[in-house]
C-alpha atoms as a PDB file:
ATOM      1  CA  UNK A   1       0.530 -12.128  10.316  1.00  0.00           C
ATOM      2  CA  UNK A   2       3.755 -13.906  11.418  1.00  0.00           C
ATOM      3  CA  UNK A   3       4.375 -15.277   8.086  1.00  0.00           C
ATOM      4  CA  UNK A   4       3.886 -12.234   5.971  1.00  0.00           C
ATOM      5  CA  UNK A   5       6.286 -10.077   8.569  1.00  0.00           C
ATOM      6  CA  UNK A   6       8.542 -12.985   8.094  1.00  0.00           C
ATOM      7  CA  UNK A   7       8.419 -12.882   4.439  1.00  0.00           C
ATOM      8  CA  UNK A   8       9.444  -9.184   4.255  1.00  0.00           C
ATOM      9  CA  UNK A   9      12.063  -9.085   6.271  1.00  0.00           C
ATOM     10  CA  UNK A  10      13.849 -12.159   3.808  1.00  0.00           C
ATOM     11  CA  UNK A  11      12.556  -9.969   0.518  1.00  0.00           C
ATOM     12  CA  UNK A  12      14.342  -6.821   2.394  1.00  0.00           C
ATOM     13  CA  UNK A  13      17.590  -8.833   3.747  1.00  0.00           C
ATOM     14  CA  UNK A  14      17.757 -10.619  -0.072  1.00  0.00           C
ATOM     15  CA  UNK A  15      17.343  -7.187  -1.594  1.00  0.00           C
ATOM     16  CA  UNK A  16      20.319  -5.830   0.806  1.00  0.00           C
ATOM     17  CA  UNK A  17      22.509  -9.240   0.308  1.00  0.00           C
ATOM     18  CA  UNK A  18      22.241  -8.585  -3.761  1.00  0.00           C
ATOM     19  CA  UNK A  19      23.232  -4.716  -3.182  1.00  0.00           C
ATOM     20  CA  UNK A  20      26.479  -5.423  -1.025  1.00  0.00           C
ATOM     21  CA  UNK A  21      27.908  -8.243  -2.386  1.00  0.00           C
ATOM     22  CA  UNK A  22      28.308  -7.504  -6.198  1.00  0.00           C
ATOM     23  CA  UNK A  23      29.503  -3.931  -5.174  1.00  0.00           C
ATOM     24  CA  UNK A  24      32.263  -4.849  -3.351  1.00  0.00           C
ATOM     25  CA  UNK A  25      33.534  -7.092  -6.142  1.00  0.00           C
ATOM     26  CA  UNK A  26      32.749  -4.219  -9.068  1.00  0.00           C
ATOM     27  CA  UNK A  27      34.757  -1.389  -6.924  1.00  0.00           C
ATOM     28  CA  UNK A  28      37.593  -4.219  -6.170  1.00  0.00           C
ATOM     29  CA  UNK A  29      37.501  -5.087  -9.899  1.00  0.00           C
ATOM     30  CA  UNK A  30      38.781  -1.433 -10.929  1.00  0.00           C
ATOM     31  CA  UNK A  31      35.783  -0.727 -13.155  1.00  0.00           C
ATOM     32  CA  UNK A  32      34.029   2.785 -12.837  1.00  0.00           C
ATOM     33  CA  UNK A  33      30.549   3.390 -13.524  1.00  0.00           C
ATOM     34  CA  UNK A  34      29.274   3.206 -16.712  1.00  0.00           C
ATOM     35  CA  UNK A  35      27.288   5.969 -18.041  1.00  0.00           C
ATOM     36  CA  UNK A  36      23.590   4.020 -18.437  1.00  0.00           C
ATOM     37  CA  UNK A  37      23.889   3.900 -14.335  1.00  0.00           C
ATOM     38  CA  UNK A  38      22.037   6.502 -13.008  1.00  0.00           C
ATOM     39  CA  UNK A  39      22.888   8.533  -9.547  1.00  0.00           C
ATOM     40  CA  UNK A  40      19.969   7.912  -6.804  1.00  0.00           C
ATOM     41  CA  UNK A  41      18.377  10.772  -5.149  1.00  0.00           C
ATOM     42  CA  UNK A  42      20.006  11.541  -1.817  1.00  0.00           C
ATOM     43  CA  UNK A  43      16.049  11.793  -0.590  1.00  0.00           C
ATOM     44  CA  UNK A  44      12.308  12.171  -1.856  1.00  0.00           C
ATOM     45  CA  UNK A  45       9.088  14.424  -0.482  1.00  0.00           C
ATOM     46  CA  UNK A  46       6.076  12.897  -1.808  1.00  0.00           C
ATOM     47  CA  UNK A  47       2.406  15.302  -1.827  1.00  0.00           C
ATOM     48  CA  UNK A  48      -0.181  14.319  -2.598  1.00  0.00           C
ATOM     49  CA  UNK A  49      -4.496  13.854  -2.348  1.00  0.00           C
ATOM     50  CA  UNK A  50      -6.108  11.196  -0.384  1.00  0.00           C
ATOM     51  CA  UNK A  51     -10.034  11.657   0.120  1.00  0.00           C
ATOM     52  CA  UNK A  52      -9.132  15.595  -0.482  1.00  0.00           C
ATOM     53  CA  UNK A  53      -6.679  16.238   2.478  1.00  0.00           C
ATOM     54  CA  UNK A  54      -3.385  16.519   1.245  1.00  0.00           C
ATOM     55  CA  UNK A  55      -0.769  14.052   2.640  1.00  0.00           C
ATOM     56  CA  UNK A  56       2.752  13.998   2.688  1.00  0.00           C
ATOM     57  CA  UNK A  57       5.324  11.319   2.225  1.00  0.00           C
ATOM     58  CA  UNK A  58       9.193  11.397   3.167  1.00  0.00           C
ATOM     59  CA  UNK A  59      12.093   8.554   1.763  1.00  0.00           C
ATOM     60  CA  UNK A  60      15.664   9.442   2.966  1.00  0.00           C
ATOM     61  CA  UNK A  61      18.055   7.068   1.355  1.00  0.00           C
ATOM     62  CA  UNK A  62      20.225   4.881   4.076  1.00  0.00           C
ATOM     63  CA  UNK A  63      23.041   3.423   2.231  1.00  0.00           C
ATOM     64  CA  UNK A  64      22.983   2.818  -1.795  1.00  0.00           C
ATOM     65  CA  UNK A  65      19.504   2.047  -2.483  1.00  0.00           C
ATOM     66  CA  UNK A  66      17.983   1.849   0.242  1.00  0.00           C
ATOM     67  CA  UNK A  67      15.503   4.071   1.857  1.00  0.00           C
ATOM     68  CA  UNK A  68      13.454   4.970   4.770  1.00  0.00           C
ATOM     69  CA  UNK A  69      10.007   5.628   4.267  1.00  0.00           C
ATOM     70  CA  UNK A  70       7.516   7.608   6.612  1.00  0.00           C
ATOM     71  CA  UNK A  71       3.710   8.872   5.435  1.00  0.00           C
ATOM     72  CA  UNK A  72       1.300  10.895   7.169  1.00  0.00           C
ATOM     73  CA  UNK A  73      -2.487  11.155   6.117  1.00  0.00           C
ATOM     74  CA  UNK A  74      -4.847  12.831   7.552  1.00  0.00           C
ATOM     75  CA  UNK A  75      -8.913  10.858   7.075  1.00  0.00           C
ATOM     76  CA  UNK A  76     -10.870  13.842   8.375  1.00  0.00           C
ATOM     77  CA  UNK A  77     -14.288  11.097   7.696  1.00  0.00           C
ATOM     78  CA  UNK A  78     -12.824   9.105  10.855  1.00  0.00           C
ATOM     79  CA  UNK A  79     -11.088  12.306  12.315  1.00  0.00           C
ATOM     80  CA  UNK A  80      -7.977   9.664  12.329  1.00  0.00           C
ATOM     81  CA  UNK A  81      -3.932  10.258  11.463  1.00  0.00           C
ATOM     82  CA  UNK A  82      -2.411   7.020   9.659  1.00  0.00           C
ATOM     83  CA  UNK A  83       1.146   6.983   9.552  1.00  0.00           C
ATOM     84  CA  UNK A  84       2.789   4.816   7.207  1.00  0.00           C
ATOM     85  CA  UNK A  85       6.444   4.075   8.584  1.00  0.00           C
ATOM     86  CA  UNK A  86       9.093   1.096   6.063  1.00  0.00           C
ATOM     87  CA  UNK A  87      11.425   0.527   3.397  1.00  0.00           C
ATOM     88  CA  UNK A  88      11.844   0.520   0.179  1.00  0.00           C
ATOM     89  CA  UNK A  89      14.948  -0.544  -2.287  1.00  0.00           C
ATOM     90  CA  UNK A  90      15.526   1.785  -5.102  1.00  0.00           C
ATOM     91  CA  UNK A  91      16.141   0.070  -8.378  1.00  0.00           C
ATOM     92  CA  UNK A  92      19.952   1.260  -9.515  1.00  0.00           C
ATOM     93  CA  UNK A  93      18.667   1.964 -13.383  1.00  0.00           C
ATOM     94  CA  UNK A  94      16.412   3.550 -14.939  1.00  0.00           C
ATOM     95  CA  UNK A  95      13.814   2.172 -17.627  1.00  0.00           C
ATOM     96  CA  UNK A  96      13.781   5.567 -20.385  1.00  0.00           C
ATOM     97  CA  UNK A  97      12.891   8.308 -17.531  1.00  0.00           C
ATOM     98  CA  UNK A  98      10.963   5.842 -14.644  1.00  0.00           C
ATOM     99  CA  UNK A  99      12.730   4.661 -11.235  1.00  0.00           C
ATOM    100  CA  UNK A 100      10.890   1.228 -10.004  1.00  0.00           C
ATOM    101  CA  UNK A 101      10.868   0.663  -6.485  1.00  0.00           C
ATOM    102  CA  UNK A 102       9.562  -1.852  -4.041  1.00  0.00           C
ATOM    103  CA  UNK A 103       9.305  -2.450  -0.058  1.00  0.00           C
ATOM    104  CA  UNK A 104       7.267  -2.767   2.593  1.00  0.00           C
ATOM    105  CA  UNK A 105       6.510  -1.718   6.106  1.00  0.00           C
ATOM    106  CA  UNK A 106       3.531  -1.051   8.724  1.00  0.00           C
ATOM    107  CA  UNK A 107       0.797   0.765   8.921  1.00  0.00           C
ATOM    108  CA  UNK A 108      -0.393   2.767  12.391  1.00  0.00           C
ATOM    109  CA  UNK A 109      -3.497   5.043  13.308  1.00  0.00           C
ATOM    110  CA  UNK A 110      -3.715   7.422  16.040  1.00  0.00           C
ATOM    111  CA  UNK A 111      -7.359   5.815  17.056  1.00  0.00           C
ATOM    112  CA  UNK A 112      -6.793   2.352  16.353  1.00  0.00           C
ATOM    113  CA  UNK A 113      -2.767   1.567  16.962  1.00  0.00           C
ATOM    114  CA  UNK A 114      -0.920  -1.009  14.593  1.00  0.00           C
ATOM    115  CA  UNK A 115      -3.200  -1.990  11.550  1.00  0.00           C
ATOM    116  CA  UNK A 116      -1.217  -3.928   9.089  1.00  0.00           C
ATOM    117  CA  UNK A 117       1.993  -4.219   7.241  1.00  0.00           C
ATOM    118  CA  UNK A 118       1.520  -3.629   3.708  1.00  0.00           C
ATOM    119  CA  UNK A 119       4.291  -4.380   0.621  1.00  0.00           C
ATOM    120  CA  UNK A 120       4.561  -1.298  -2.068  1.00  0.00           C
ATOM    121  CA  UNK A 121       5.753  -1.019  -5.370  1.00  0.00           C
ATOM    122  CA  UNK A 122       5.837   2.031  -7.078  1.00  0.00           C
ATOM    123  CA  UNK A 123       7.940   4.841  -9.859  1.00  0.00           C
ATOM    124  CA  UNK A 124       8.996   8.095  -9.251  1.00  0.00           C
ATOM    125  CA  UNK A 125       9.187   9.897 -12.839  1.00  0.00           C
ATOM    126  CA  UNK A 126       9.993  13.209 -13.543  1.00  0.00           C
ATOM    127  CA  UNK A 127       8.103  15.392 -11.123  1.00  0.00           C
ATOM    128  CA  UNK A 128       5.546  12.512 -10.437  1.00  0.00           C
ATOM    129  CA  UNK A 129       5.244   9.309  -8.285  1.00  0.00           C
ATOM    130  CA  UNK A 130       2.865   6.498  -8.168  1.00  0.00           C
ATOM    131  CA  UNK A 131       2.475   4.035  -5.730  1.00  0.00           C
ATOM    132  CA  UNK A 132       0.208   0.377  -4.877  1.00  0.00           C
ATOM    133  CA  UNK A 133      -0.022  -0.681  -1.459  1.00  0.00           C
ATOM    134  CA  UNK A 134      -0.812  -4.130  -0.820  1.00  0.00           C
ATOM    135  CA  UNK A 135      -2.095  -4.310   2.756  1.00  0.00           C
ATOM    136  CA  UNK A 136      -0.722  -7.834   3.934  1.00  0.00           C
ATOM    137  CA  UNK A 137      -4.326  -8.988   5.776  1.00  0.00           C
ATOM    138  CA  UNK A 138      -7.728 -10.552   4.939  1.00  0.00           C
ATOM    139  CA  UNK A 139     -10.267  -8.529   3.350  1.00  0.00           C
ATOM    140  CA  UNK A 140      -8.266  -4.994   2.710  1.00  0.00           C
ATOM    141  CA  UNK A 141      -8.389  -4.039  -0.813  1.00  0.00           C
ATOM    142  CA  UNK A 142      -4.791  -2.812  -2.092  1.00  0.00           C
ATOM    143  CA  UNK A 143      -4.317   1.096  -2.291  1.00  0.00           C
ATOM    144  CA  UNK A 144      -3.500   3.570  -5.120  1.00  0.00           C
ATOM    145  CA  UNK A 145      -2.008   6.586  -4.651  1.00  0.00           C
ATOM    146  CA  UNK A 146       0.171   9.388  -7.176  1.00  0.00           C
ATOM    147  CA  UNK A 147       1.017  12.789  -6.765  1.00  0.00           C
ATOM    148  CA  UNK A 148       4.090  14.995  -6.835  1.00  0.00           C
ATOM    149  CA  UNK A 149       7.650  13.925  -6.010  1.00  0.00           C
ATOM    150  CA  UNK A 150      10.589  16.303  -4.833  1.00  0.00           C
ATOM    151  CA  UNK A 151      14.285  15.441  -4.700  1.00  0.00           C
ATOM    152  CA  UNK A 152      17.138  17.001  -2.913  1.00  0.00           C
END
């Protein structure tokens, strides 16, 4: 479990390396932005149905790209609370009306504690998201999950 918490944190620190560095050099150079880059969303609400409770996921954006993540989901069949708590870095273009995403964080239940960490990749489009979550330990199926996707 070592390894794979070790491997995240050098995708995330890469991912924030690659986002500093070439901006400081394209504000220095005197350029502006162009017109294909696209603004990100100052922060996301995520609903949507897992095993027909509705749960709710929050991103607030931390500098450029990146965000904070946090979901809540509620497994009335184990009368459990998972909360999902990471990171993801917002892709700065869009592909026609999609915005890619990747990460990765933990995952926590109110009965059982830490589970795993787990890397996502997902799109928000238009009104929509969709997300896969990869848990990061033996045996756990990856996760799909979509709904409805609010910015502000």
């Amino acid at each position: 479990m070592k390894k794979a918490l070790i491997i995240v944190l050098i995708v995330t620190l890469t991912i924030l390396a690659g986002q500093l560095l070439p901006a400081a050099d394209y504000e220095h150079s005197g350029h502006k932005h162009s017109s294909h880059e696209s603004q990100a969303p100052g922060s996301f609400v995520n609903l949507y149905l897992l095993k027909g409770n509705v749960a709710a996921g929050l991103k607030l954006q931390l500098f450029w790209n990146i965000y904070a993540t946090g979901n809540v989901q509620y497994l009335d069949s184990a009368d459990d609370l998972e909360f999902q708590a990471g990171a993801i870095y917002l892709f700065p273009h869009k592909i026609l009306f999609f915005r890619l995403y990747g990460g990765g964080g933990v995952q926590m239940s109110r009965n059982e504690g830490y589970q795993y960490p787990y890397v996502v990749l997902g799109t928000d489009f238009l009104l929509f998201f969709s997300e896969v979550i990869h848990p990061l330990s033996k045996g756990m199926q990856p996760k799909f999950r979509a709904g409805f996707s609010f910015h502000f």
